[in-house]
Protein backbone atom coordinates (compact mmCIF):
# COMPACT_ATOMS: atom_id res chain seq x y z
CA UNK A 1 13.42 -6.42 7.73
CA UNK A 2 11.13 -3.21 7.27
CA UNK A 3 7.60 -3.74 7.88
CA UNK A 4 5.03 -0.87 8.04
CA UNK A 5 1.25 -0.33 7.30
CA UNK A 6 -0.30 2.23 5.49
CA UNK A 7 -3.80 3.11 6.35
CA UNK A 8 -5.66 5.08 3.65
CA UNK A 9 -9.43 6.32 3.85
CA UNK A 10 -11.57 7.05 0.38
CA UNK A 11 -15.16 8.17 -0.05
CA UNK A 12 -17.72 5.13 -0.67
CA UNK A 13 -17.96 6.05 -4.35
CA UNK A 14 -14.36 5.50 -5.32
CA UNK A 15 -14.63 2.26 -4.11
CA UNK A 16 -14.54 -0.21 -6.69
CA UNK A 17 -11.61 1.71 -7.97
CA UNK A 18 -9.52 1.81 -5.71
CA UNK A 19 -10.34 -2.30 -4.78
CA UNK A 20 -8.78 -2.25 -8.93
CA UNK A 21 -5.98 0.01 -8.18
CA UNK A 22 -4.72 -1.57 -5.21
CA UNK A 23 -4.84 -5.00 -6.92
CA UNK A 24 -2.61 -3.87 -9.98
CA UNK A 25 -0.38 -2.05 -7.19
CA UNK A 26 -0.13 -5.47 -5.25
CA UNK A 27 0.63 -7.33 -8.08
CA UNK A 28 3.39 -4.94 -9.38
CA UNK A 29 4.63 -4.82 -6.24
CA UNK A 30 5.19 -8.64 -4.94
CA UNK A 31 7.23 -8.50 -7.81
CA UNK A 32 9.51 -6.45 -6.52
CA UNK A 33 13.09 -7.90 -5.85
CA UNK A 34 13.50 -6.72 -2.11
CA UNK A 35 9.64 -6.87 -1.34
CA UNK A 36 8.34 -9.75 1.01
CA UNK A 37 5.02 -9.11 1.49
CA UNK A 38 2.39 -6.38 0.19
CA UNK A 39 -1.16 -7.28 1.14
CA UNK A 40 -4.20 -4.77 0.94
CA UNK A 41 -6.88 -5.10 3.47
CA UNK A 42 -10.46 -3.14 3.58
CA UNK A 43 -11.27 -2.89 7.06
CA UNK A 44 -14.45 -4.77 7.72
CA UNK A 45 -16.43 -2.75 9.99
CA UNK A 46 -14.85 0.41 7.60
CA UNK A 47 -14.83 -0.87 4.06
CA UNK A 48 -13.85 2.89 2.90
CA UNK A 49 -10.61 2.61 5.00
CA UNK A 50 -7.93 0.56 3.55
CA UNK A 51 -4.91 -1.16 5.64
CA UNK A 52 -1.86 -2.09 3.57
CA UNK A 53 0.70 -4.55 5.55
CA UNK A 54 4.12 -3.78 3.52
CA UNK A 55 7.21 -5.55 4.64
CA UNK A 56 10.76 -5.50 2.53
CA UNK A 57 13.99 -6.91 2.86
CA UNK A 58 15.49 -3.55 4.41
CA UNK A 59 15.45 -0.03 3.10
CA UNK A 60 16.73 0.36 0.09
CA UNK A 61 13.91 -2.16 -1.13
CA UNK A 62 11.48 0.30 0.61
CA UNK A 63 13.37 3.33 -1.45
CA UNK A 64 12.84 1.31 -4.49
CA UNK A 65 9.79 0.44 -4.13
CA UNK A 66 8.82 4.53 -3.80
CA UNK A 67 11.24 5.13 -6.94
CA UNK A 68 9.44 2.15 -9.13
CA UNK A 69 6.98 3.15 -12.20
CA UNK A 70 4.47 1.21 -10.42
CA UNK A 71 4.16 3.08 -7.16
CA UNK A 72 4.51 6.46 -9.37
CA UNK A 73 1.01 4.90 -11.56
CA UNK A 74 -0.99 3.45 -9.16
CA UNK A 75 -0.41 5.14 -5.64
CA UNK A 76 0.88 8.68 -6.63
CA UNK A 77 -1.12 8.85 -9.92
CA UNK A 78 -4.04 6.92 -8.46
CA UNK A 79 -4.72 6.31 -4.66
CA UNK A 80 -2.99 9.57 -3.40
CA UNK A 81 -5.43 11.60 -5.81
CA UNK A 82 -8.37 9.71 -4.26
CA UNK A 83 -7.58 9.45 -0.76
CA UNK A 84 -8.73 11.74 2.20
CA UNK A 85 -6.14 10.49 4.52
CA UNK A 86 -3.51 8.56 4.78
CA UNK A 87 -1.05 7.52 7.84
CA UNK A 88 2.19 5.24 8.20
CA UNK A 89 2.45 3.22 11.19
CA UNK A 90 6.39 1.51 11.38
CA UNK A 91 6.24 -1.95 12.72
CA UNK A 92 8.93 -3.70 14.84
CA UNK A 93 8.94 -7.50 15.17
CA UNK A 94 8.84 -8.29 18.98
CA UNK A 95 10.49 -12.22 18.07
């Protein structure tokens, strides 16, 4: 299992579209073969900063995921021209 979150940040008025992006991206994405969960958050004392909890089946669903015309619309064409910054935090399941 690969589990990670992304943590993006976006200026207040790009808000409501990248609440839209993100939900096309979610939904493109949970149905993804190897995916197991893809959930966007807005942190709530930070609604410009957005938490994404990814987790996959193991890495080549991860590398797909990155390869897939849905990631290359939404997060590359979309979020990653809109964000200011953007971080990856790997997870490891203690049990």
């Amino acid at each position: 299992m690969v589990s990670f979150i992304v943590r993006m940040r976006f200026a207040v008025e790009d808000r409501a579209d990248v609440a839209e992006i993100l939900r096309q991206l979610a939904v493109a994405s949970r149905q993804e073969p190897g995916c197991v969960s893809y959930i966007a958050h807005h942190v709530q004392s930070d609604p410009d900063t957005v938490l994404i909890y990814e987790q996959y089946e193991d890495q080549s669903a991860v590398d797909a995921h990155g390869k897939s015309a849905h990631f290359k619309k939404y997060a590359v064409g979309g979020l990653y021209q809109k964000m200011r910054e953007r971080s990856r935090e790997d997870l490891v399941a203690l049990i």
